[in-house]
Protein backbone atom coordinates (compact mmCIF):
# COMPACT_ATOMS: atom_id res chain seq x y z
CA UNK A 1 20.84 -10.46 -7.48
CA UNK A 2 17.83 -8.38 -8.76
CA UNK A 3 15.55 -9.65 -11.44
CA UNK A 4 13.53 -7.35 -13.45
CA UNK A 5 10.29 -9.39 -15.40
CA UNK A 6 7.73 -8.07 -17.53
CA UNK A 7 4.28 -9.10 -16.17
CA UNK A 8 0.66 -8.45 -18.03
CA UNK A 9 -2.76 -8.43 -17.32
CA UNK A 10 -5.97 -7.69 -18.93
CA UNK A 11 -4.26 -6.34 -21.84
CA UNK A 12 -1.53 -4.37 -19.18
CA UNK A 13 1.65 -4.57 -18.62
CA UNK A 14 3.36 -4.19 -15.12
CA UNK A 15 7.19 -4.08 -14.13
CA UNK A 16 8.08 -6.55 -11.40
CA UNK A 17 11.51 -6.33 -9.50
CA UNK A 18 11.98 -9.46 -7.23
CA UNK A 19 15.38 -9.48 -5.07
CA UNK A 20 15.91 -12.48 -2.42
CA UNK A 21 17.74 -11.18 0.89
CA UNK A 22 19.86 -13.66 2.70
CA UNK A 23 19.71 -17.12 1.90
CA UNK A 24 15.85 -19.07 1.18
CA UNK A 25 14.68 -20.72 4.63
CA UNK A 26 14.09 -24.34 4.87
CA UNK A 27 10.24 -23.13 5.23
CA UNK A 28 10.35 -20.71 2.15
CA UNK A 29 11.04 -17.26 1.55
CA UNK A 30 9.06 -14.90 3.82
CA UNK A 31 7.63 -12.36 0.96
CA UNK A 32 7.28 -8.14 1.14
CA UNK A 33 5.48 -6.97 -1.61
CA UNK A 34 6.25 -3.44 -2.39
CA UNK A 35 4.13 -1.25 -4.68
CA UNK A 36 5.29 1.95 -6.41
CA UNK A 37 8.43 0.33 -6.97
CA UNK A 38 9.31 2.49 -9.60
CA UNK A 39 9.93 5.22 -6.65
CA UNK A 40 10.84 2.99 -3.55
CA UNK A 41 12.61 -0.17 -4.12
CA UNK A 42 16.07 0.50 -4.38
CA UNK A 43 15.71 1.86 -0.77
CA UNK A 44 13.67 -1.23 0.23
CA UNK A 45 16.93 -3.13 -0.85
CA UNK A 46 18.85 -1.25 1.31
CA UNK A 47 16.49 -1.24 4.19
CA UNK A 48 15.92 -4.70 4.20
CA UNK A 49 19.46 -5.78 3.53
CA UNK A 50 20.33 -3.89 6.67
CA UNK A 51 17.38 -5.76 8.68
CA UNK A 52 18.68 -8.76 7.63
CA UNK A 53 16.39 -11.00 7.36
CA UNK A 54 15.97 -13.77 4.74
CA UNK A 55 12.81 -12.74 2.95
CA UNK A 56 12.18 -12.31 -0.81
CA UNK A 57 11.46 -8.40 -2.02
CA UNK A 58 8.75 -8.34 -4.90
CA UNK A 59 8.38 -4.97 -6.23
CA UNK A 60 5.28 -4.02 -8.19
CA UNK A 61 5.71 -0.91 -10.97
CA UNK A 62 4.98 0.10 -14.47
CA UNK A 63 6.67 -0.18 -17.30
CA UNK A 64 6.24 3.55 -18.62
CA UNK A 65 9.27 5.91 -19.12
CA UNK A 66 7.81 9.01 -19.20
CA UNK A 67 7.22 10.30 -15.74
CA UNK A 68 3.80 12.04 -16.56
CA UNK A 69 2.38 8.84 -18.07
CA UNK A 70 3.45 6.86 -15.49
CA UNK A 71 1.38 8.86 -12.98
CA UNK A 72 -1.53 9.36 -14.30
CA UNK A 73 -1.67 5.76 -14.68
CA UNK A 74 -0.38 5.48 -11.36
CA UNK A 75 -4.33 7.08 -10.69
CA UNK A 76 -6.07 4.66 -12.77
CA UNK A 77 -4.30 1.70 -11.19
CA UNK A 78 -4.58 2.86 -7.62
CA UNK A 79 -8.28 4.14 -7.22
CA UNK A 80 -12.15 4.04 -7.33
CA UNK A 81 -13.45 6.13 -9.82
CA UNK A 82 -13.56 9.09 -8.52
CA UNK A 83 -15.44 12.86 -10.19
CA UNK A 84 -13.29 15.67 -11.19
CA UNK A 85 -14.15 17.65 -8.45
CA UNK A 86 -12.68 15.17 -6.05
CA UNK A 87 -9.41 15.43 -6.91
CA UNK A 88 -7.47 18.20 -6.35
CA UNK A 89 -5.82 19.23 -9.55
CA UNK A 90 -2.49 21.56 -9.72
CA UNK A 91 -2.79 24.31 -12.69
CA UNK A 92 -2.45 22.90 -16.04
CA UNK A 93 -2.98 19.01 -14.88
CA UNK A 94 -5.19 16.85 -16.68
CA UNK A 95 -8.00 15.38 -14.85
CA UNK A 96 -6.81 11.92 -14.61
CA UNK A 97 -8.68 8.75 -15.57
CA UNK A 98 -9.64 6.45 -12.12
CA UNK A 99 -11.26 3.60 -11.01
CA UNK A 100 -8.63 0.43 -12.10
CA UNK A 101 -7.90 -0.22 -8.46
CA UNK A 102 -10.10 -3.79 -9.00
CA UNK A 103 -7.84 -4.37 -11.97
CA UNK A 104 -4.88 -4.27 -10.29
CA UNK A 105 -5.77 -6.15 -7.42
CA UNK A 106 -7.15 -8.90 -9.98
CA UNK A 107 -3.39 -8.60 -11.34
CA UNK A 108 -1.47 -9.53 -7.90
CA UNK A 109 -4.48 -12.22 -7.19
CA UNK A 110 -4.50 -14.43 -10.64
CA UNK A 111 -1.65 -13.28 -12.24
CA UNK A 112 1.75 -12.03 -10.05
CA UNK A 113 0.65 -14.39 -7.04
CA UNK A 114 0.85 -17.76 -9.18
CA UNK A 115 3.68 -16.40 -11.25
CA UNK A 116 5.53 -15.83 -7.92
CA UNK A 117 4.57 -19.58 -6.75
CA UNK A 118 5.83 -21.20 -9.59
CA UNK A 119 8.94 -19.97 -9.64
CA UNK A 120 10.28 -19.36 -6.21
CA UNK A 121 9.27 -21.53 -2.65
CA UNK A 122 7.18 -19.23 -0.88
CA UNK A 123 6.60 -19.55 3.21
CA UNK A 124 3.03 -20.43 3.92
CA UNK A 125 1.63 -17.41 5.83
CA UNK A 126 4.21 -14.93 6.02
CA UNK A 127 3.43 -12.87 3.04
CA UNK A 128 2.99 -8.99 3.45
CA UNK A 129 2.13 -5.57 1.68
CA UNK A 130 3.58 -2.51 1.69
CA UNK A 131 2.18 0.68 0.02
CA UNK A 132 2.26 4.53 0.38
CA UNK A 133 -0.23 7.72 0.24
CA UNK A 134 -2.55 6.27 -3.15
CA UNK A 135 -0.71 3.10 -2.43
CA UNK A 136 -1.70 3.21 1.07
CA UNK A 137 -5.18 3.43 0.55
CA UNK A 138 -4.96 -0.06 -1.78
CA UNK A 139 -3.50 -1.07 1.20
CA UNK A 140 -7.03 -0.37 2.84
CA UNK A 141 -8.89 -1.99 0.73
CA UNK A 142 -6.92 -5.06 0.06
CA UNK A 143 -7.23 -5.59 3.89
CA UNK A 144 -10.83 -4.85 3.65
CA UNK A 145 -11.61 -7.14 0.77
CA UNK A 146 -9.54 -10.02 1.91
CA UNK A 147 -9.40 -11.19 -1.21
CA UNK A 148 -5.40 -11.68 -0.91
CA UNK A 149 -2.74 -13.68 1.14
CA UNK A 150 -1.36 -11.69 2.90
CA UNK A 151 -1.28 -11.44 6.82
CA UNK A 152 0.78 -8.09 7.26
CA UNK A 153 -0.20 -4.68 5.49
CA UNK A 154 1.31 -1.37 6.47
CA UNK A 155 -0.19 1.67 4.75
CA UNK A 156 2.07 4.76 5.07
CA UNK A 157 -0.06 7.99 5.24
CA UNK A 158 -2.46 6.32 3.18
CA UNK A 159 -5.08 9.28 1.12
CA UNK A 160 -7.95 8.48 3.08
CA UNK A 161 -9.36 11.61 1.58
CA UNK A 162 -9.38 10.46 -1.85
CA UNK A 163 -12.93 10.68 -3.53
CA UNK A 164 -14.56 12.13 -0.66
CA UNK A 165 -13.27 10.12 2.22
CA UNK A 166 -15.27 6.90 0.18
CA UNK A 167 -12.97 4.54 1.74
CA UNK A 168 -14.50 5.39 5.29
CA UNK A 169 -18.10 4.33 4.51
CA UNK A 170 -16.38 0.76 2.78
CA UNK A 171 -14.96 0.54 5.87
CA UNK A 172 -18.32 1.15 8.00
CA UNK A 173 -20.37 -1.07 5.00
CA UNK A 174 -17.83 -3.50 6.09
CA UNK A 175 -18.22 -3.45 10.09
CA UNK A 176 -22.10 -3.07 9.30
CA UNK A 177 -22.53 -6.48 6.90
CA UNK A 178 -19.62 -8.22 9.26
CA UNK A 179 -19.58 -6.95 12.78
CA UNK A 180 -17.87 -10.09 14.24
CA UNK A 181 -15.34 -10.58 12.16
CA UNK A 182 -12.59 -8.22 13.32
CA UNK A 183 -12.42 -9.45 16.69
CA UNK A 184 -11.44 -13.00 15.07
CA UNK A 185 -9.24 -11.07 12.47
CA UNK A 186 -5.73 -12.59 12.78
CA UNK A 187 -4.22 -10.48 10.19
CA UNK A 188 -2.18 -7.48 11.10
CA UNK A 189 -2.65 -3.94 9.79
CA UNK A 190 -0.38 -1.15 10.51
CA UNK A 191 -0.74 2.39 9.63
CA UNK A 192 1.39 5.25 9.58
CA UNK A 193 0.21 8.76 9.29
CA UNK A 194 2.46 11.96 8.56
CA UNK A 195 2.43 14.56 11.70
CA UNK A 196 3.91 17.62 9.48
CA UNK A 197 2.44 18.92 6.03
CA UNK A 198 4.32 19.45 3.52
CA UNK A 199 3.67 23.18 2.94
CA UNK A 200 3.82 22.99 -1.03
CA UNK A 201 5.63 26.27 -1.04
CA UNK A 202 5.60 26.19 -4.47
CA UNK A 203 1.84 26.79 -4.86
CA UNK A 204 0.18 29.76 -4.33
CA UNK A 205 -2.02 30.11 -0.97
CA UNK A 206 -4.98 29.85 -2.74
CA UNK A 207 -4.03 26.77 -4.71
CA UNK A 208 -2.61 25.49 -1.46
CA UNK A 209 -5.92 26.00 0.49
CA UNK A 210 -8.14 24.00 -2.33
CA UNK A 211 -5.87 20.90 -2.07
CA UNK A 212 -5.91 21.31 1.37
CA UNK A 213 -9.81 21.43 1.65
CA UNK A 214 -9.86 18.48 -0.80
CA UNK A 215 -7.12 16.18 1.36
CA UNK A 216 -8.20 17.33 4.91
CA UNK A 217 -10.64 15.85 7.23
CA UNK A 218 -10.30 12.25 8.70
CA UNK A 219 -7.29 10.39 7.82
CA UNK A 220 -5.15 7.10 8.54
CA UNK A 221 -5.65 7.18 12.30
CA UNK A 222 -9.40 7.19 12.17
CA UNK A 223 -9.81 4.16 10.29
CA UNK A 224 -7.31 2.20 12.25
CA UNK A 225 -9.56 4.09 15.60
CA UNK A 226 -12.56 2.56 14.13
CA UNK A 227 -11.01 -1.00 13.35
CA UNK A 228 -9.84 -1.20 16.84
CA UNK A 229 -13.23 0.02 18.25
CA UNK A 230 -14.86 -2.92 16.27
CA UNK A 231 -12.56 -4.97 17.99
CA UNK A 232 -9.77 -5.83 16.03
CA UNK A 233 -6.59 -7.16 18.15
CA UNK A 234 -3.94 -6.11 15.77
CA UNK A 235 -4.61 -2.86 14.25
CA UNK A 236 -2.34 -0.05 14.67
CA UNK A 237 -2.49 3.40 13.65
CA UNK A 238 0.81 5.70 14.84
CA UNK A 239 1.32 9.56 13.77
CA UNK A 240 5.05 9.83 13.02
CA UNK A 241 4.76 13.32 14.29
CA UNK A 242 8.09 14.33 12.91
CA UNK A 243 7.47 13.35 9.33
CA UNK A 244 6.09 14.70 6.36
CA UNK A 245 4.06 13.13 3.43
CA UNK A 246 7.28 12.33 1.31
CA UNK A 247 9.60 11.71 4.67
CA UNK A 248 7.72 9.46 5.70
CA UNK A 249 8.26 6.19 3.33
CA UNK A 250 12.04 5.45 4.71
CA UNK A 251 10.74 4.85 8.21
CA UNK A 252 7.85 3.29 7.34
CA UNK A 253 9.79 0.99 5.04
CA UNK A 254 12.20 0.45 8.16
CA UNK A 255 9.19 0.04 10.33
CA UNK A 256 7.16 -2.99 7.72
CA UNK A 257 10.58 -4.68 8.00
CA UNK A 258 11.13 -4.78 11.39
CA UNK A 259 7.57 -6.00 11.88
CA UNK A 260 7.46 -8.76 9.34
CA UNK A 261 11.07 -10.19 10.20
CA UNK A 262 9.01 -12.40 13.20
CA UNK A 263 6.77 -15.42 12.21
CA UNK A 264 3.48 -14.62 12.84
CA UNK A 265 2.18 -17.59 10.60
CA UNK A 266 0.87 -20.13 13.78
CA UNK A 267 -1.31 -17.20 14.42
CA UNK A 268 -2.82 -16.92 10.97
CA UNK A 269 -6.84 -18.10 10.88
């Protein structure tokens, strides 16, 4: 049975979807956290009732109707701040407002995570995090920042580009300040990238070469390439060659589940 809650947090309100699979293990339920669940968790239900394997489904969205609002506060909640001139813009769009992406992470540390362990037995060390493309890159960081949980993140064609690529120089500030930590990293970080673009055929070419010049460049695979370089054991960055930027969350989805259905926890630090 799904169960829809209301959820705030510094003065915002989130939308949280929980759904147990299977029956609750003797050890507790195994939990997948899944953000943008406005878009993705009915088919993380069916995904993961197919798997089948007991875990509890926790889906993280927002609470506005209107699907304009809802993204451009999908931006705030997802990023750094970022200049205009860093994000590419379609005609007649807004420049959005940015930089909430602490906020939100402050909301699944002090406020969803205890609400979660109040109410429902949780399994020590088998809690992970799924996200996609803006998603994706909180992914990133929430790995980076180890600030959370959570011992499996999967980041499906995460926007590496956003704001200039910024996330690549966290991650080298990070190697630089810590170099000796990833090789005793026990956590598990999976990336996905998308092997076909989407084309936007919709756009004109010149409107489809500026988003293109703004989203090109490195992406997913080099910052899982320069995890495992710094000598992280379980990084892994794939290019599902076949897929596109919006194709790509269904396997992805089927590949997090697959992943996180073994116990991993004796290996957590």
């Amino acid at each position: 049975m799904q169960e829809r809650h209301e959820l705030s947090f510094g003065g915002r309100a989130y939308r949280v979807f929980v759904r147990p699979i299977g029956e609750p293990p003797e050890a507790g339920w195994p939990t997948a956290l899944i953000l943008d669940a406005d878009q993705f968790f009915e088919r993380a239900i069916d995904i993961a009732e197919a798997e089948a394997s007991p875990r509890l489904l926790v889906g993280i969205g927002l609470p506005e109707t209107d699907v304009a609002a809802r993204i451009a506060r999908r931006y705030f909640e997802l990023t750094d701040h970022a200049a205009a001139g860093a994000i590419p813009l379609r005609p007649g769009q807004e420049t959005p407002q940015t930089g909430g992406e602490l906020l939100f992470a402050g909301f699944l540390r002090w406020r969803l995570l205890p609400w979660l362990d109040e109410w429902f037995p949780l399994a020590a060390g088998r809690m992970s995090l799924f996200g996609h493309s803006l998603a994706g890159l909180f992914v990133l960081r929430a790995f980076l920042r180890r600030e959370l949980p959570i011992a499996d993140f999967l980041a499906a064609d995460p926007s590496v580009w956003w704001n200039r690529h910024r996330v690549l120089a966290e991650l080298d500030e990070f190697l630089g300040s810590f170099p000796d930590q990833p090789r005793g990293d026990h956590r598990r970080l999976t990336i996905l990238t998308a092997g076909r673009k989407d084309g936007r055929p919709s756009l004109a070419k010149a409107e489809r070469d500026t988003i293109g010049a703004v989203r090109g460049g490195p992406n997913g695979l080099d910052f899982g390439a320069r995890l495992a370089d710094a000598g992280h054991r379980d990084v892994s960055a794939v290019s599902m060659r076949e897929e596109t930027h919006g194709s790509i969350v269904g396997p992805a989805l089927e590949r997090f589940f697959a992943l996180t259905a073994e116990d991993r926890s004796a290996a957590s630090p």
